[in-house]
C-alpha atoms as a PDB file:
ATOM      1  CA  UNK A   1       0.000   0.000   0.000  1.00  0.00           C
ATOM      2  CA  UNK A   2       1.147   3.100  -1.064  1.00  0.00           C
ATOM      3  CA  UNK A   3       0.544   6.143   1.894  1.00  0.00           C
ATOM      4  CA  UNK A   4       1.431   9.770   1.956  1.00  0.00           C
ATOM      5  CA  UNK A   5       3.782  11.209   4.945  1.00  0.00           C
ATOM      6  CA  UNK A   6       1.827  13.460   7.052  1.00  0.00           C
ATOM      7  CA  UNK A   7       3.906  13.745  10.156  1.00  0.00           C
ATOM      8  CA  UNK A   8       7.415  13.501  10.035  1.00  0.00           C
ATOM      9  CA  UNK A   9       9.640  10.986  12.032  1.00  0.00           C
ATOM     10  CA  UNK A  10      13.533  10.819  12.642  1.00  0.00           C
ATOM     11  CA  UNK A  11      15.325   8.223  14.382  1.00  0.00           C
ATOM     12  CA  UNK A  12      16.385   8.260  17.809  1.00  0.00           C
ATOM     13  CA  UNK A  13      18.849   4.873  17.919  1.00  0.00           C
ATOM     14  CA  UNK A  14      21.291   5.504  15.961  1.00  0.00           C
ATOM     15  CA  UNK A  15      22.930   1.664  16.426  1.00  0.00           C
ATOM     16  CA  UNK A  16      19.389   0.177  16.327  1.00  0.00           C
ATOM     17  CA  UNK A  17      19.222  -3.825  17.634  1.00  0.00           C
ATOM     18  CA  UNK A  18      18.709  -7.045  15.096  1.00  0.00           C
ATOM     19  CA  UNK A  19      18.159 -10.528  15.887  1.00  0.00           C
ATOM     20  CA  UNK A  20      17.900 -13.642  14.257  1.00  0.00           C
ATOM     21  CA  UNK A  21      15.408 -16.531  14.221  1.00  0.00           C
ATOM     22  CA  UNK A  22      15.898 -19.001  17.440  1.00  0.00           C
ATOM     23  CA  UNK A  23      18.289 -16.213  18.832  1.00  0.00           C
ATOM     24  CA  UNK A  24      17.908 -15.934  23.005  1.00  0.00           C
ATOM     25  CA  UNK A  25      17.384 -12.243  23.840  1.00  0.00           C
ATOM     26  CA  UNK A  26      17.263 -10.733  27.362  1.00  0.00           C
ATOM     27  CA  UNK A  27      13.919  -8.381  27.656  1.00  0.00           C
ATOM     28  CA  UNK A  28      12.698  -5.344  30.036  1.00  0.00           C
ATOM     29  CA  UNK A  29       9.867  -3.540  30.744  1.00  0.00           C
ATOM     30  CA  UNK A  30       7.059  -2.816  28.130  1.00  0.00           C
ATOM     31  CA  UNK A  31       7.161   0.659  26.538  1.00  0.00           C
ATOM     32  CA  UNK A  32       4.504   3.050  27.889  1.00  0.00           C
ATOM     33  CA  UNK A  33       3.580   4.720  24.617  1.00  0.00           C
ATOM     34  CA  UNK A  34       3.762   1.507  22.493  1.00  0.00           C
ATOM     35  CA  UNK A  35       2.390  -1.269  25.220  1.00  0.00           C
ATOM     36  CA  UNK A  36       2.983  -4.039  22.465  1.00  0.00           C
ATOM     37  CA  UNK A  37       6.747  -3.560  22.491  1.00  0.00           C
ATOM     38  CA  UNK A  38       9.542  -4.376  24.845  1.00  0.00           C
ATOM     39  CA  UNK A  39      13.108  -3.543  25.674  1.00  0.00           C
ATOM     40  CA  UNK A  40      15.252  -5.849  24.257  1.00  0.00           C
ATOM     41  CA  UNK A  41      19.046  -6.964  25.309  1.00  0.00           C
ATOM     42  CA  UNK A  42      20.802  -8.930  22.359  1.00  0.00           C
ATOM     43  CA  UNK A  43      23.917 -11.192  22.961  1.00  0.00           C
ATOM     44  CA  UNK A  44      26.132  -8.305  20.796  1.00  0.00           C
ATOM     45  CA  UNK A  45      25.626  -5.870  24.183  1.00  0.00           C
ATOM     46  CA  UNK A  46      22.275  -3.958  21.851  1.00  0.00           C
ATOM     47  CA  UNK A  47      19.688  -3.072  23.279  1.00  0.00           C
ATOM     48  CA  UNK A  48      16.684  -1.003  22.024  1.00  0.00           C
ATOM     49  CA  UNK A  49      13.279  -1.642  21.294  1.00  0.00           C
ATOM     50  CA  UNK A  50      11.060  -5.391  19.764  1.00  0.00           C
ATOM     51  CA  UNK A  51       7.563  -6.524  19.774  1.00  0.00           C
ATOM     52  CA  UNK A  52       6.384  -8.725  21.904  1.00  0.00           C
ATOM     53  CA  UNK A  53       4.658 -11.091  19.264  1.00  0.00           C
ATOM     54  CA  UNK A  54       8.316 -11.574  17.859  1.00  0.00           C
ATOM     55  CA  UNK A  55       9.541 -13.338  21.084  1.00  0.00           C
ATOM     56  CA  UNK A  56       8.590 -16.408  22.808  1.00  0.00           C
ATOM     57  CA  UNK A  57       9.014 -15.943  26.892  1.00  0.00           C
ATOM     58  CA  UNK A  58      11.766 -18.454  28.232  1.00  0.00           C
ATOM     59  CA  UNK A  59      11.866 -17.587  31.853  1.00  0.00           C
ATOM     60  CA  UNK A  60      11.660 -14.636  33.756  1.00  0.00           C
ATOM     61  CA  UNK A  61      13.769 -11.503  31.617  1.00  0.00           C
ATOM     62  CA  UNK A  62      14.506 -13.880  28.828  1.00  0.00           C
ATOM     63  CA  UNK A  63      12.801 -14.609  25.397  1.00  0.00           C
ATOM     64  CA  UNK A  64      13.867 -17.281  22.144  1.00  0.00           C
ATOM     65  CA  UNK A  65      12.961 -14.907  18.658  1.00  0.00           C
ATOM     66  CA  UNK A  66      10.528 -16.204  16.510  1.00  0.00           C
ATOM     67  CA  UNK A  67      11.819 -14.530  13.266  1.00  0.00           C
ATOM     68  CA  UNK A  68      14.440 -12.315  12.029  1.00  0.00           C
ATOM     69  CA  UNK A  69      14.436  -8.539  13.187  1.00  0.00           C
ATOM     70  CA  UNK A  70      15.794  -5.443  12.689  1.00  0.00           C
ATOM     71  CA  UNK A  71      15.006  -1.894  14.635  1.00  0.00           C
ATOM     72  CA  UNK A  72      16.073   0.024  12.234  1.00  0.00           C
ATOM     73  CA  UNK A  73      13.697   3.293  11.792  1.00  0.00           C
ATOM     74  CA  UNK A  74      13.077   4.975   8.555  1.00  0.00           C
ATOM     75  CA  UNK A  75      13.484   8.799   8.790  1.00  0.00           C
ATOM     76  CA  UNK A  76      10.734  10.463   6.456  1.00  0.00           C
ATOM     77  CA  UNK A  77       9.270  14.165   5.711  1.00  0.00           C
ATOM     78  CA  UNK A  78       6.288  15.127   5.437  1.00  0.00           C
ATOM     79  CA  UNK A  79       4.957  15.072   2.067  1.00  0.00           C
ATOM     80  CA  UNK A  80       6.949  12.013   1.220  1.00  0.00           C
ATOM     81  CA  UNK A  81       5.654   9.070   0.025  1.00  0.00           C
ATOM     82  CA  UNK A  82       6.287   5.157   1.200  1.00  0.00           C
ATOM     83  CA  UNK A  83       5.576   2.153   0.507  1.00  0.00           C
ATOM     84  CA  UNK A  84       4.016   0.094   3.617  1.00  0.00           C
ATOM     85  CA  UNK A  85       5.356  -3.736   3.602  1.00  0.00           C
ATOM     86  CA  UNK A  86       4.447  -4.719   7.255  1.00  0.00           C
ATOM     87  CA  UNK A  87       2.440  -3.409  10.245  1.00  0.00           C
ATOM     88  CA  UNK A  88       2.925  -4.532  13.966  1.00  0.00           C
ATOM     89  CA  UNK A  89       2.103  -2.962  17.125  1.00  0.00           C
ATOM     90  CA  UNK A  90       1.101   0.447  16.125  1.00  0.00           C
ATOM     91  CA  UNK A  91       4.433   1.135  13.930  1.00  0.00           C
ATOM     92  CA  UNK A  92       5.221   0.006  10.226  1.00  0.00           C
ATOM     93  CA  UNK A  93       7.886  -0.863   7.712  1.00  0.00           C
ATOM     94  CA  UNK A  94       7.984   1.113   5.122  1.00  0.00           C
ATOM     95  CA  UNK A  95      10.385   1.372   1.813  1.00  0.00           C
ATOM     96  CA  UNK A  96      10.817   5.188   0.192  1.00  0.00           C
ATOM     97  CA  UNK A  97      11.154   6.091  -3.043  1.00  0.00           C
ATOM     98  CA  UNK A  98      15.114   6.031  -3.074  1.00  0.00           C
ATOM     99  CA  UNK A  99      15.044   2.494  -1.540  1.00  0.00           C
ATOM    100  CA  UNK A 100      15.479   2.707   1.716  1.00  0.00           C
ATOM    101  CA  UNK A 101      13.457   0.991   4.141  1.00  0.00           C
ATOM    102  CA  UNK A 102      12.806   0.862   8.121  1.00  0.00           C
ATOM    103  CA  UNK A 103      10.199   1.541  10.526  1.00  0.00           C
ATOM    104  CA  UNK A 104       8.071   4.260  11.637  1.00  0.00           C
ATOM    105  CA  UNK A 105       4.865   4.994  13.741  1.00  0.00           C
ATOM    106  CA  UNK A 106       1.660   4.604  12.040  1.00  0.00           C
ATOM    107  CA  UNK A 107       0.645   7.541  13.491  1.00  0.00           C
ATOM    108  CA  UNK A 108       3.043   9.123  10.529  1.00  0.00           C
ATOM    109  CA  UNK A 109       0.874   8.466   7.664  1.00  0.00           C
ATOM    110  CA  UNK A 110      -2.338   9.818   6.534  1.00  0.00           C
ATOM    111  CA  UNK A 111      -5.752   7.195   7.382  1.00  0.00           C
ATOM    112  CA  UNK A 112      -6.513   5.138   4.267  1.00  0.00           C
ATOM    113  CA  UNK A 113     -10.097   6.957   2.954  1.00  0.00           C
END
């Protein structure tokens, strides 16, 4: 789905965190804006932001991945236009027209009409 920019975003984690499928991850506390998201400690000595439907609890602060992630955010202007690839939690992944690709909040883009 195409969408239209209509509040701008720009990254705060500049070394964002990845993780890889059937990776062990340590986790925090849930983020108070985004409930559906958690902190996230990887194995490299990371740690930033991951939602909780990507992780499978282990035991008490620690959680196997389900899938491959990345936490990389997308900065985009307003006006600009992206391509929306995934949605989860509130936030999406989103490819611009140069070919660059991350996520932002959904609250960025204009309602579908």
């Amino acid at each position: 789905m195409l969408a239209l920019i209509t509040l701008a975003h720009k990254t705060c984690y500049p070394n964002p965190i990845a993780f890889r499928a059937g990776e062990r991850v340590r986790t925090g506390h849930e983020d108070d804006e985004f409930p559906d998201w958690v902190r996230t400690f990887t194995a490299d000595g990371y740690e930033g932001w991951a939602p909780l439907s990507l992780l499978t609890p282990t035991g008490a602060g620690e959680a196997l991945a389900r899938q491959d992630y990345s936490a990389r955010e997308l900065d985009v202007a307003v006006g600009e236009r992206v391509r929306v690839e995934l949605e989860l939690a509130d936030w999406l992944w989103v490819r611009n027209e140069t070919g660059g690709s991350g996520w932002i909040p959904a609250s960025c883009i204009a309602s579908p009409s």
